[in-house]
C-alpha atoms as a PDB file:
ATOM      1  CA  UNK A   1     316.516  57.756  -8.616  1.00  0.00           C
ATOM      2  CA  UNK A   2     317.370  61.263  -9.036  1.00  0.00           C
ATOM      3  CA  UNK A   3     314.673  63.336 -11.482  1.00  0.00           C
ATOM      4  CA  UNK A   4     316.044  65.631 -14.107  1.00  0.00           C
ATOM      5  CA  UNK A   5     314.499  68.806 -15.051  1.00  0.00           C
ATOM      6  CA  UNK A   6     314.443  70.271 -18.995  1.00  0.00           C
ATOM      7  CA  UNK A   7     314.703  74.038 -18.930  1.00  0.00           C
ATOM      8  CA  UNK A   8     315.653  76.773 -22.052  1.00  0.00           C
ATOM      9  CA  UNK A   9     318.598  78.439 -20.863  1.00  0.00           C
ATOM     10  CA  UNK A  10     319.562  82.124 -22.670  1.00  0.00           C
ATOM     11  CA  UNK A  11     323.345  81.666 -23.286  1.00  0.00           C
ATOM     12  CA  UNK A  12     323.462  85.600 -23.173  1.00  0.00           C
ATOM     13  CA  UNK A  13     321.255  86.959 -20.577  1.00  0.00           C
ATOM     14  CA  UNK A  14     320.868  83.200 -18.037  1.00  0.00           C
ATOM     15  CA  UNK A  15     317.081  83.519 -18.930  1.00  0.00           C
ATOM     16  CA  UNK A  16     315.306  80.564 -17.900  1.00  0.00           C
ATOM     17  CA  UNK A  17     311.787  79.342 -19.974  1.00  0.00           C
ATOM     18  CA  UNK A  18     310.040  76.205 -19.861  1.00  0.00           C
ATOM     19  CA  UNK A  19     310.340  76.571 -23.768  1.00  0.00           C
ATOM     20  CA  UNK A  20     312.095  77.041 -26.684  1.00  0.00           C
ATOM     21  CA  UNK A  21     312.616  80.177 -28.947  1.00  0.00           C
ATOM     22  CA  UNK A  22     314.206  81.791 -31.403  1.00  0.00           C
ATOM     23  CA  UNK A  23     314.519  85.086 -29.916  1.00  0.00           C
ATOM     24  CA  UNK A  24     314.987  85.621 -25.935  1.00  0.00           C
ATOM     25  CA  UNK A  25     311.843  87.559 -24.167  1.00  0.00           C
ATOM     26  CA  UNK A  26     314.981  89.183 -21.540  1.00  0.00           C
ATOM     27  CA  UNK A  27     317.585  90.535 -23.462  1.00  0.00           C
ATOM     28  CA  UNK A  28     315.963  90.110 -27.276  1.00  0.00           C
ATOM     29  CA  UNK A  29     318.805  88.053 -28.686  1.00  0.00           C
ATOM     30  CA  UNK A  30     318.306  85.377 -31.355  1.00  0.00           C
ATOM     31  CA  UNK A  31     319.363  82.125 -31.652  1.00  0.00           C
ATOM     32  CA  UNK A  32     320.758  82.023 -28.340  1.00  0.00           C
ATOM     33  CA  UNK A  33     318.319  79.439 -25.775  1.00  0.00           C
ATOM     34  CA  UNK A  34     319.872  76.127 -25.540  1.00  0.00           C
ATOM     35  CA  UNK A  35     317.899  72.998 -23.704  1.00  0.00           C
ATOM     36  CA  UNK A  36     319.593  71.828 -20.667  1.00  0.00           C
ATOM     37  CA  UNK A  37     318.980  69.063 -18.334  1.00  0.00           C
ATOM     38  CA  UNK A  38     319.476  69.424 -14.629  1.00  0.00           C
ATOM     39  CA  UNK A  39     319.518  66.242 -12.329  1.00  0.00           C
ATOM     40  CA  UNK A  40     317.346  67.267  -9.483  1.00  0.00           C
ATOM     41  CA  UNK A  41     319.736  67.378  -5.759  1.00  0.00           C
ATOM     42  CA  UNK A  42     316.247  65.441  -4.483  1.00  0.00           C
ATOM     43  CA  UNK A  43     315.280  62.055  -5.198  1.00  0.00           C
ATOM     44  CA  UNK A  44     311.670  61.419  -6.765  1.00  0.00           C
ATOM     45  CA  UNK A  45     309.658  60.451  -4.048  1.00  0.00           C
ATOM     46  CA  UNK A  46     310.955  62.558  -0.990  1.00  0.00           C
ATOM     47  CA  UNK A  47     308.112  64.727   0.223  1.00  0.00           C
ATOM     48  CA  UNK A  48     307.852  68.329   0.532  1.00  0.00           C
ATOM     49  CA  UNK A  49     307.799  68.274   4.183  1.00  0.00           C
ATOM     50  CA  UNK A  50     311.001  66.273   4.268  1.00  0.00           C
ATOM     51  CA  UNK A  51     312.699  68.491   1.910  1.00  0.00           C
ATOM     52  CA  UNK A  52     311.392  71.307   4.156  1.00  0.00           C
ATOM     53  CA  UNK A  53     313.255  69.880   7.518  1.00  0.00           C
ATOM     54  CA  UNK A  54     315.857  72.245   8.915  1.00  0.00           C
ATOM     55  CA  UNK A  55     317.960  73.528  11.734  1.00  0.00           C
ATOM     56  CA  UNK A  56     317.060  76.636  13.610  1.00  0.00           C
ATOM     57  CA  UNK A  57     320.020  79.243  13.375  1.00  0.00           C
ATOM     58  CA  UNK A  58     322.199  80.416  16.007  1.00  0.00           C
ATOM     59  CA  UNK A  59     322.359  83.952  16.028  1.00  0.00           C
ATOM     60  CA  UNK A  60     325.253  86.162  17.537  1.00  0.00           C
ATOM     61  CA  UNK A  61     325.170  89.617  18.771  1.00  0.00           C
ATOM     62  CA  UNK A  62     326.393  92.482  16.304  1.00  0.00           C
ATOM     63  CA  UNK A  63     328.342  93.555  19.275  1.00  0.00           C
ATOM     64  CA  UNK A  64     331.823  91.579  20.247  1.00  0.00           C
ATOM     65  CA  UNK A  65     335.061  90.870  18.832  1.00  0.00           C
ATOM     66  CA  UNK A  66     335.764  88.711  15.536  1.00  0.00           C
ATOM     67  CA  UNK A  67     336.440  85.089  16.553  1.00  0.00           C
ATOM     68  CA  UNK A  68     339.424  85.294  14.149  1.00  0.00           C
ATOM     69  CA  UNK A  69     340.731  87.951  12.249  1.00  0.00           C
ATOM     70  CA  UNK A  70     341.486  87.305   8.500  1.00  0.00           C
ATOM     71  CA  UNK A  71     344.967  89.511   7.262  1.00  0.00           C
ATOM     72  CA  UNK A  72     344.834  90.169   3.965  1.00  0.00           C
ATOM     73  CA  UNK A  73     348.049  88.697   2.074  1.00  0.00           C
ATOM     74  CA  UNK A  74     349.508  90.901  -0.524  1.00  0.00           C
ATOM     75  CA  UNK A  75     350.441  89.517  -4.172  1.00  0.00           C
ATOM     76  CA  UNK A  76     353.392  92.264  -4.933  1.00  0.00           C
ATOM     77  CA  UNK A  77     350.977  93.228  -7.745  1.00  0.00           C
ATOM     78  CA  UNK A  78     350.329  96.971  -7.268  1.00  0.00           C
ATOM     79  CA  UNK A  79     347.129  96.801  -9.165  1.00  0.00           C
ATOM     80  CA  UNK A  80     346.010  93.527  -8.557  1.00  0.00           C
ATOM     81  CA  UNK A  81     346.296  94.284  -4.469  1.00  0.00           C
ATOM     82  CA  UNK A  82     344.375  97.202  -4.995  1.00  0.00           C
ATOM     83  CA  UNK A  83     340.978  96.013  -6.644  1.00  0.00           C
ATOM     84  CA  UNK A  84     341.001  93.691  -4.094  1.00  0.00           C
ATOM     85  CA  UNK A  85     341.496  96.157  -0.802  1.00  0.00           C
ATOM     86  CA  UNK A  86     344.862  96.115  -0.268  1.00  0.00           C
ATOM     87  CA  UNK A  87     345.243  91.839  -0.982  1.00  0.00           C
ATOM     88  CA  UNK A  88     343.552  88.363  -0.617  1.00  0.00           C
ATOM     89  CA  UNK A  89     341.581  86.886   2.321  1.00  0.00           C
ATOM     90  CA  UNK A  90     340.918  83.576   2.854  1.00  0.00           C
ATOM     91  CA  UNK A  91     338.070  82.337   1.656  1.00  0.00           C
ATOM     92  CA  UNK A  92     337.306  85.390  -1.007  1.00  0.00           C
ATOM     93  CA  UNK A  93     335.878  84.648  -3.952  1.00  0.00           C
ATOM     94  CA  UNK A  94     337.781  86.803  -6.919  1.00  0.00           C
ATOM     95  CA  UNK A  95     336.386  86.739 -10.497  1.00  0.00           C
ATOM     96  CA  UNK A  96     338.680  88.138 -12.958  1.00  0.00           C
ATOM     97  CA  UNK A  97     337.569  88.900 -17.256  1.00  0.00           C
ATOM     98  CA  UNK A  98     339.181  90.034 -20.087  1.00  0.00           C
ATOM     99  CA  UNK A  99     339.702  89.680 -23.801  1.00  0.00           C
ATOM    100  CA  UNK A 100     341.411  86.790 -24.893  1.00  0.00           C
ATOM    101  CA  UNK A 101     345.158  87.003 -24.707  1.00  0.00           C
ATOM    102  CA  UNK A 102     344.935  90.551 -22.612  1.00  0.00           C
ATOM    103  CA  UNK A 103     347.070  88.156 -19.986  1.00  0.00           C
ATOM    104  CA  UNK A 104     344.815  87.114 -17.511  1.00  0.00           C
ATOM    105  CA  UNK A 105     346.698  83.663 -17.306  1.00  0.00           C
ATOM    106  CA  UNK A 106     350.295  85.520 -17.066  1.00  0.00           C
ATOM    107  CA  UNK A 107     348.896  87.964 -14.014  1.00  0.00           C
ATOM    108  CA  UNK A 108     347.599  84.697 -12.466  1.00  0.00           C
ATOM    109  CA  UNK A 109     350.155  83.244 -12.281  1.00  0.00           C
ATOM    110  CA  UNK A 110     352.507  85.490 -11.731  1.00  0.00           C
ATOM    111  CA  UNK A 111     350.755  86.144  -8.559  1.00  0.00           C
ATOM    112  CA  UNK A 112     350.388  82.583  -7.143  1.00  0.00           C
ATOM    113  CA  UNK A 113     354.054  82.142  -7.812  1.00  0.00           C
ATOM    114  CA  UNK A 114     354.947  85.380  -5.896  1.00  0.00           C
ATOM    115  CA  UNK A 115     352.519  83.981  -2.572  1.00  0.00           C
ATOM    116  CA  UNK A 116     353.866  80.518  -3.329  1.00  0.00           C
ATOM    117  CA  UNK A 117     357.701  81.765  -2.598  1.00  0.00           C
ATOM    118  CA  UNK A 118     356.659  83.501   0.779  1.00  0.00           C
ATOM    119  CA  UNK A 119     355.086  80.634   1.984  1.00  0.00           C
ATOM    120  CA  UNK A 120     350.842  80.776   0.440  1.00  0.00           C
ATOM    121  CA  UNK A 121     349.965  77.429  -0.346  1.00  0.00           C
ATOM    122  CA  UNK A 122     348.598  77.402  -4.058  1.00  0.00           C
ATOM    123  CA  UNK A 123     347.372  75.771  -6.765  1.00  0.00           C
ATOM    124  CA  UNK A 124     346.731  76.674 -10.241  1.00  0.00           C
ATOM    125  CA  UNK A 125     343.879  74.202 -11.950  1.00  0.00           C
ATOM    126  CA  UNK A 126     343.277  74.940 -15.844  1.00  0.00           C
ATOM    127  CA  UNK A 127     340.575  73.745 -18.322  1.00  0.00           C
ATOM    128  CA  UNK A 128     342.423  75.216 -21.141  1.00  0.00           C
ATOM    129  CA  UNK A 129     346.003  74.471 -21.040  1.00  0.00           C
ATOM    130  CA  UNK A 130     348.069  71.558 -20.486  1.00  0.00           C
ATOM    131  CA  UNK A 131     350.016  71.541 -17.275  1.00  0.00           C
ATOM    132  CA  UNK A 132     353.928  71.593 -19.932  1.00  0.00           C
ATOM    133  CA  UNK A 133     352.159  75.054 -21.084  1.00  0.00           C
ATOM    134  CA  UNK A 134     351.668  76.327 -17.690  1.00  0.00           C
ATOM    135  CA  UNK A 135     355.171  75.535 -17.194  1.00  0.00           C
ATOM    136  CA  UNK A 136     356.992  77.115 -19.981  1.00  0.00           C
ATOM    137  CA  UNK A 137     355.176  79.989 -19.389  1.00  0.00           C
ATOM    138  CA  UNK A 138     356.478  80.616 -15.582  1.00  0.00           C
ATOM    139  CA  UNK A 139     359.618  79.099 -17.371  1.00  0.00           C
ATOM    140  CA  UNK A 140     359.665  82.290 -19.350  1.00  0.00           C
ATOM    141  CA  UNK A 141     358.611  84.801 -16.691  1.00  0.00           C
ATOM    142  CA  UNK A 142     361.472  83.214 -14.527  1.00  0.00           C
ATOM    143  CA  UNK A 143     358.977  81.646 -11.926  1.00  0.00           C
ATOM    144  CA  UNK A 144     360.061  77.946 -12.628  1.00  0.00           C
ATOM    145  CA  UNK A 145     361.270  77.605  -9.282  1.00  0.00           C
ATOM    146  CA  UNK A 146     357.794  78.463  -7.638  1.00  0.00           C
ATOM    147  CA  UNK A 147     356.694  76.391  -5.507  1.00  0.00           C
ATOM    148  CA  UNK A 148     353.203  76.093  -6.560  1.00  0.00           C
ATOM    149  CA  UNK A 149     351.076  73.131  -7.769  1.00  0.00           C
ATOM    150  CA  UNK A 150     349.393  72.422 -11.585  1.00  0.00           C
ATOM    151  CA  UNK A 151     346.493  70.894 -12.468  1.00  0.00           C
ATOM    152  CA  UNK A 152     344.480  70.339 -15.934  1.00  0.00           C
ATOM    153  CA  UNK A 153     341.580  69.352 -15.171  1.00  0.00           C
ATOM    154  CA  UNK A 154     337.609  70.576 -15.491  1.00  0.00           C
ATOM    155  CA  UNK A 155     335.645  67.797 -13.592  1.00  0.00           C
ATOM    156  CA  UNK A 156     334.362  70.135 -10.592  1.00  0.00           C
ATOM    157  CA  UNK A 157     333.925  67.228  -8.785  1.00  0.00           C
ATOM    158  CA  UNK A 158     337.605  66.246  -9.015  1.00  0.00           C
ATOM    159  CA  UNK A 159     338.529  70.035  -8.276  1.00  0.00           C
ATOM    160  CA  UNK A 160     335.910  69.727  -5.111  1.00  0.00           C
ATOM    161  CA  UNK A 161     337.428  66.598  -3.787  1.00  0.00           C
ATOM    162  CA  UNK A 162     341.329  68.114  -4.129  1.00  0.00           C
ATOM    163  CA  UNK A 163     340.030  71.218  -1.779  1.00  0.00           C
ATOM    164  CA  UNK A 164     338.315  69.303   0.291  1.00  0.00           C
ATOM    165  CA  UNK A 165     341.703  66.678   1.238  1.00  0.00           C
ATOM    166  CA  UNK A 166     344.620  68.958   0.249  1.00  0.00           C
ATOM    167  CA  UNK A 167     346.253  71.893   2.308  1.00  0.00           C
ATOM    168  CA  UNK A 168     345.826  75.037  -0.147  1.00  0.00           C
ATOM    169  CA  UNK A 169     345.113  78.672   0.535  1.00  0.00           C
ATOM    170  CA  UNK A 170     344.746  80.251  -2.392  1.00  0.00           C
ATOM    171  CA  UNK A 171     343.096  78.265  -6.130  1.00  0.00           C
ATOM    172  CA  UNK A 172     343.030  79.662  -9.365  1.00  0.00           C
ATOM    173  CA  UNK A 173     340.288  78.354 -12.516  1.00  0.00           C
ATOM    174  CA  UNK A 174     341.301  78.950 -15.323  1.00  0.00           C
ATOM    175  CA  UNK A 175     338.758  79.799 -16.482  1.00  0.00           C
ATOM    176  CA  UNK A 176     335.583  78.939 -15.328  1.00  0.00           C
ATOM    177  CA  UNK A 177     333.850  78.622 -18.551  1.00  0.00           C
ATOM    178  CA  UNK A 178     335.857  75.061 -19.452  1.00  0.00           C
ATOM    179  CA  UNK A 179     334.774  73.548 -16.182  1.00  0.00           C
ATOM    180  CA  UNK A 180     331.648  70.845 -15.851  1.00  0.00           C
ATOM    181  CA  UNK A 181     329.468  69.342 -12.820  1.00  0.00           C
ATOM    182  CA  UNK A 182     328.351  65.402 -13.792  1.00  0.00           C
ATOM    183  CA  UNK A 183     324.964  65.936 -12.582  1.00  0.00           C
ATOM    184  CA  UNK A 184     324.211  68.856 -15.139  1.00  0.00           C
ATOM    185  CA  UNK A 185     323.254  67.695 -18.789  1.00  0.00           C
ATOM    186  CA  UNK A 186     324.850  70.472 -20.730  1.00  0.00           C
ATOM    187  CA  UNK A 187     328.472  71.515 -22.313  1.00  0.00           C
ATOM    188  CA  UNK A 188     330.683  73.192 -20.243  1.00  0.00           C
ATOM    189  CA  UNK A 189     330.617  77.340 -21.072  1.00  0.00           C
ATOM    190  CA  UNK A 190     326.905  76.992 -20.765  1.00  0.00           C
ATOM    191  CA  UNK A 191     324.458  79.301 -18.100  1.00  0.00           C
ATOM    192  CA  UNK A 192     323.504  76.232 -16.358  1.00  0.00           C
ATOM    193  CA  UNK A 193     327.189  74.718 -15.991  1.00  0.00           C
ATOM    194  CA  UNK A 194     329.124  77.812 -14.849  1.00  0.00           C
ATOM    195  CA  UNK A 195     326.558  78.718 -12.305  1.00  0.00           C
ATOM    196  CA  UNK A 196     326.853  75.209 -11.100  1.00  0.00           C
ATOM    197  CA  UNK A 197     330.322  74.739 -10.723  1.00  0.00           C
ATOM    198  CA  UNK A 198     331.164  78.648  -9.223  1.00  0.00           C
ATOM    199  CA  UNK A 199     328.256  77.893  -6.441  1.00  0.00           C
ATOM    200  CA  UNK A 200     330.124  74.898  -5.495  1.00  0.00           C
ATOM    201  CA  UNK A 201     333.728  76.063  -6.025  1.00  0.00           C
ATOM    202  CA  UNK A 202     332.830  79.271  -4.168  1.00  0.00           C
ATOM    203  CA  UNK A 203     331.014  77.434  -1.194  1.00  0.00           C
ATOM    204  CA  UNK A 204     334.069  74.750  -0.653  1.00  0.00           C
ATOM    205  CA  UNK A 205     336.072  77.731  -0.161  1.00  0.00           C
ATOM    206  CA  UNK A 206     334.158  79.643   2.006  1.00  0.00           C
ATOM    207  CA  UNK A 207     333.692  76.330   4.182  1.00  0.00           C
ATOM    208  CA  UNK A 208     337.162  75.957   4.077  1.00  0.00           C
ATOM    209  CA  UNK A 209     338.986  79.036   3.879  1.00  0.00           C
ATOM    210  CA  UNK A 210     340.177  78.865   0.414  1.00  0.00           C
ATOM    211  CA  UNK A 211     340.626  81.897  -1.643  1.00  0.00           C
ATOM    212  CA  UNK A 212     339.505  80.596  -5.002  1.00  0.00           C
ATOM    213  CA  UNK A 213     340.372  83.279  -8.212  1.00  0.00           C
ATOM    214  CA  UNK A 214     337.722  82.491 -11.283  1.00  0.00           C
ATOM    215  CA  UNK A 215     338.826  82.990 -14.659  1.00  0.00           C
ATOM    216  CA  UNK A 216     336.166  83.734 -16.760  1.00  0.00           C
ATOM    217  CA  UNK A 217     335.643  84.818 -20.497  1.00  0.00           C
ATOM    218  CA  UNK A 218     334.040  88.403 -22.191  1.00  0.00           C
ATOM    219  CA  UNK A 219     331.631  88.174 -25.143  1.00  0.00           C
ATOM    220  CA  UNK A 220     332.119  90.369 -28.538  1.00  0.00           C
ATOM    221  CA  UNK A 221     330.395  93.264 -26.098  1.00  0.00           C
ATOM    222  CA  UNK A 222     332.507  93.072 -23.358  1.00  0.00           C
ATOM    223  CA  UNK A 223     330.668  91.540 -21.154  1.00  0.00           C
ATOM    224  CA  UNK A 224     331.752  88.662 -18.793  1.00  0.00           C
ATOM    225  CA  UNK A 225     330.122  85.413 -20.648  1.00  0.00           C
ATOM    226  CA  UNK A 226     327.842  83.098 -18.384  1.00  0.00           C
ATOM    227  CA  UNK A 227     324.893  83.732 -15.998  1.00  0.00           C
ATOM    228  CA  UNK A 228     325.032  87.434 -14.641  1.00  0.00           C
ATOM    229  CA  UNK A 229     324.588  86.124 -11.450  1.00  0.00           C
ATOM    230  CA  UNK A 230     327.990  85.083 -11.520  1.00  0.00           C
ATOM    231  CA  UNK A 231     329.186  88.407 -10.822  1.00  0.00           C
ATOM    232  CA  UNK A 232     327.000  89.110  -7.876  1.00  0.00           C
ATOM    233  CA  UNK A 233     328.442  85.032  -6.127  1.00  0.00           C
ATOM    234  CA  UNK A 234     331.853  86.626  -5.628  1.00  0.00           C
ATOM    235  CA  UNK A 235     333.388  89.506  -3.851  1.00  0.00           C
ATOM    236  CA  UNK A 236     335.563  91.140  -6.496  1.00  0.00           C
ATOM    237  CA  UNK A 237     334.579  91.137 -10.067  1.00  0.00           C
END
């Protein structure tokens, strides 16, 4: 059976003690450490030196060609195609903030419906809107007719399991903060959660090609909520 671990997470900063207190130690903030429960990935009883086991990498030269070369597909969004180099790559990792109702939804998907009609396979998955909202809002921007596919869900695992078995190029969460992993003991939006599910959203699409576009929220400072960490697990912030 699994173990689970008991930490003090700062919901601010992603400070991690072994205790509670009012005021963070990293980022002097009160009131803001939550307990959180991780199930441990090992079970009790495995040894170190089993835990330890591994393959020895295969290197390659620095010198050679690319196996494959990765174009970068353009969204028709001037600005949008710019932060990002000049467009998407599969398997990039995109993490996009903003105050709330600045239109970080609308850009979304206004972009996955413009790759959608020139052939990008895409889905849009959200945590905070039901999948009639989603519609009458590309309903609105004159989209309907995209052909891309809607989701409300925020199991990861469910999210995991649809990019792992369906055909899809590019994945939007929206947003990040409403998604939750089973084997972590805490409400989605906290440190422990969103660093959970972006690791494993961001390494099924590396795996797999997938460019997957996080949605994530700001604090009253401006500052992308979650773990700051989160910033530095994608390629465009």
């Amino acid at each position: 059976m699994a173990k689970s671990k008991t930490t003090y997470v700062c919901q601010e900063c992603g400070n991690v003690t072994t205790k509670w207190a009012g005021k963070c130690e990293a980022c002097n903030n009160w009131n803001c450490i939550h307990e959180e429960v991780v199930e441990a990935s090992v079970p009790k009883g495995v040894s170190a030196s089993s835990r330890a086991k591994g393959r020895s990498l295969q290197f390659s030269d620095l010198k050679g060609e690319a196996s494959e070369k990765r174009p970068r597909v353009k969204t028709g969004i001037a600005e949008l195609d710019r932060v990002t180099g000049g467009g998407l790559v599969n398997g990039m990792a995109m993490l996009i903030g903003g105050d709330p109702g600045i239109g970080k939804s609308t850009i979304l998907l206004q972009a996955v419906c413009a790759l959608a009609q020139h052939g990008t396979k895409c889905a849009y998955v959200s945590g905070e809107e039901a999948v009639d909202q989603i519609r009458l809002r590309a309903d609105r921007l004159g989209l309907a007719e995209a052909p891309v596919k809607l989701a409300a869900a925020g199991n990861v695992t469910d999210i995991l399991a649809t990019m792992e078995n369906e055909d899809i190029d590019v994945i939007v969460i929206d947003s990040i903060q409403t998604m939750y992993a089973d084997n972590v003991d805490s409400a989605p939006g906290t440190v422990t959660q969103v660093r959970t599910c972006a690791q494993e959203l961001i390494r099924i699409g590396k795996r797999k090609g997938i460019c997957v576009i996080l949605v994530g929220h700001v604090t009253k400072e401006g500052q992308l909520a979650g773990p700051r960490v989160l910033e530095h697990m994608v390629d465009t912030v």
